[in-house]
Protein backbone atom coordinates (compact mmCIF):
# COMPACT_ATOMS: atom_id res chain seq x y z
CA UNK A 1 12.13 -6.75 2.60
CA UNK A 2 11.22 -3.18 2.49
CA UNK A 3 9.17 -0.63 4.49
CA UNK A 4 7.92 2.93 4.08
CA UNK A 5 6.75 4.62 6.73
CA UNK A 6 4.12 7.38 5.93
CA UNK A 7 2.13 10.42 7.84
CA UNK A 8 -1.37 11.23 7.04
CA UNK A 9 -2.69 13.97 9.88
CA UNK A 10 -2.03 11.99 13.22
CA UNK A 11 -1.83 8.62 11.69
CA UNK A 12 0.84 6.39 10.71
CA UNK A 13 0.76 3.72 8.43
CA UNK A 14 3.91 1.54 7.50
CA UNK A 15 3.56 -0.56 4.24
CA UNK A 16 6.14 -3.37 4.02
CA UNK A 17 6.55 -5.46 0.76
CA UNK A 18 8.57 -8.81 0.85
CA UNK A 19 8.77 -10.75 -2.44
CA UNK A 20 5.37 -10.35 -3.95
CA UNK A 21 3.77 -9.76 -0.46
CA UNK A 22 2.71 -6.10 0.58
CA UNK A 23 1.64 -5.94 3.96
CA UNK A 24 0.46 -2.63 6.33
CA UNK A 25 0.35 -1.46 9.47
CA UNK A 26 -1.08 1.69 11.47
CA UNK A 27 -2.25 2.98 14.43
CA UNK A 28 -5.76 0.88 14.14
CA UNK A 29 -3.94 -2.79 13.60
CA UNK A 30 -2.41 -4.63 16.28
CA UNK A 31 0.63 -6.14 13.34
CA UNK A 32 0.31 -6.12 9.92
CA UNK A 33 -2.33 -7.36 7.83
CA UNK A 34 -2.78 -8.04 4.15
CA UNK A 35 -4.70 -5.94 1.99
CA UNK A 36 -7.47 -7.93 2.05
CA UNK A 37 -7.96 -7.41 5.60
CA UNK A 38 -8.12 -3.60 4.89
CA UNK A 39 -11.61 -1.37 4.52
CA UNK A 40 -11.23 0.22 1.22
CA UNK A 41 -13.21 2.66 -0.36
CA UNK A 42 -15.55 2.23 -3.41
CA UNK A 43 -14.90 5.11 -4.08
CA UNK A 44 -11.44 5.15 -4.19
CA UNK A 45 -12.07 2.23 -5.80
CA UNK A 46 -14.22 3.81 -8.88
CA UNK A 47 -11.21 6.60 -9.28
CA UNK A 48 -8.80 3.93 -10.15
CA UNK A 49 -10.78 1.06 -11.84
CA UNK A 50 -13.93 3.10 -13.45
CA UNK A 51 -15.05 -0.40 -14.33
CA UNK A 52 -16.08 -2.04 -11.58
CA UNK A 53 -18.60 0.83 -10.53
CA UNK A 54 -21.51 -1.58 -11.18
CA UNK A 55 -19.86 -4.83 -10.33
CA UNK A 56 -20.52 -6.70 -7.18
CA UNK A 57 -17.46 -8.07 -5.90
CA UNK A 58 -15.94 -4.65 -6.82
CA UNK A 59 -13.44 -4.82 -3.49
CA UNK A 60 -12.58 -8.21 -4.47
CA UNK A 61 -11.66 -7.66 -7.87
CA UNK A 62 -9.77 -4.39 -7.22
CA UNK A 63 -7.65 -6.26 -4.72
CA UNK A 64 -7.16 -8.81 -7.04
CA UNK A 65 -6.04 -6.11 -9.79
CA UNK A 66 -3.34 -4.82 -7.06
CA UNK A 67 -1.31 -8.20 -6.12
CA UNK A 68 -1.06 -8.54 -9.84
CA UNK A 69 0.48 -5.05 -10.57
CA UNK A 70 2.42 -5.97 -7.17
CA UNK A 71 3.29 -9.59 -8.99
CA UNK A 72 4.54 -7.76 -12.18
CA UNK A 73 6.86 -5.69 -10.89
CA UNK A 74 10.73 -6.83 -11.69
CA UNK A 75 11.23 -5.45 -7.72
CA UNK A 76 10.59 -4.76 -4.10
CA UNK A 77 12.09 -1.69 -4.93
CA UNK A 78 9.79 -1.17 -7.83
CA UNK A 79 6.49 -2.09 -6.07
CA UNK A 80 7.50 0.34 -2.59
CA UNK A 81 8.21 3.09 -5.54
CA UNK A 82 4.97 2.57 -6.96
CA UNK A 83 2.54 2.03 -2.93
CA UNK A 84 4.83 5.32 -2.26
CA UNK A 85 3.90 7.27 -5.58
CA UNK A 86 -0.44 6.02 -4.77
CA UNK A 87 -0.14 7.00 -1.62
CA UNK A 88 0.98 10.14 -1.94
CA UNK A 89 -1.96 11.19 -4.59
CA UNK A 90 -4.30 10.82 -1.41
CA UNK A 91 -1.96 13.02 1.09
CA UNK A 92 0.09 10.18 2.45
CA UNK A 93 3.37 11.47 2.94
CA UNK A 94 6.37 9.84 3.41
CA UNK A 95 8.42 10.41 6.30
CA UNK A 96 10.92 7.10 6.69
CA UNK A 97 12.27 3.80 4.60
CA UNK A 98 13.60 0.64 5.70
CA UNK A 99 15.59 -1.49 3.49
CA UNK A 100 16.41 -5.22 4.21
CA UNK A 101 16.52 -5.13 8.10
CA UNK A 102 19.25 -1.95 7.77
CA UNK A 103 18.33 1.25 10.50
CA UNK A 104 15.70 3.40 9.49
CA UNK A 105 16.66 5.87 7.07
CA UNK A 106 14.19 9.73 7.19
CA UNK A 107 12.95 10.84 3.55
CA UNK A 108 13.70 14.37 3.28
């Protein structure tokens, strides 16, 4: 298991991934929740996946999109390097990292 903690104005959110499971957390969430419990953006949405402008389950389909790039990833270390890397393209920025239950380690 691995978590990243990020800073976006007075929020913090803290994505964990575990296996093939990516699960998040911030200041509007009593525990963590799975993606599909989260409000996303269409368009957000649109920016990444141009193709689903037009399609109905749009939301559905783009979550479906990410637990399979999650899924194909050889690591957790590889999938937290890649939530960190899209997170950071909309001014999430990373302020802490977890690794397998060790003390909380600050990004500098």
């Amino acid at each position: 298991m691995i978590g990243i903690i990020f800073e976006l104005a007075n929020e913090l959110t803290e994505v964990r991934v575990n296996g093939n499971e990516v699960l998040f957390k911030n200041n509007l969430f009593d525990g963590f929740v799975p993606i599909d419990n989260l409000g996303i953006s269409k368009e957000g949405v649109i920016k990444e996946f141009p193709d689903l402008e037009d399609k109905e389950n749009w939301k559905e389909e783009a979550i479906n999109r990410f637990k399979e790039k999650i899924k194909s990833m050889s690591s957790e270390i590889e999938a937290i390097n890649y939530i960190r890397e899209d997170l950071q393209k909309y001014g999430y920025k990373p302020i802490a990292i977890q690794r397998e239950g060790f003390r909380v380690q600050k990004i500098k």
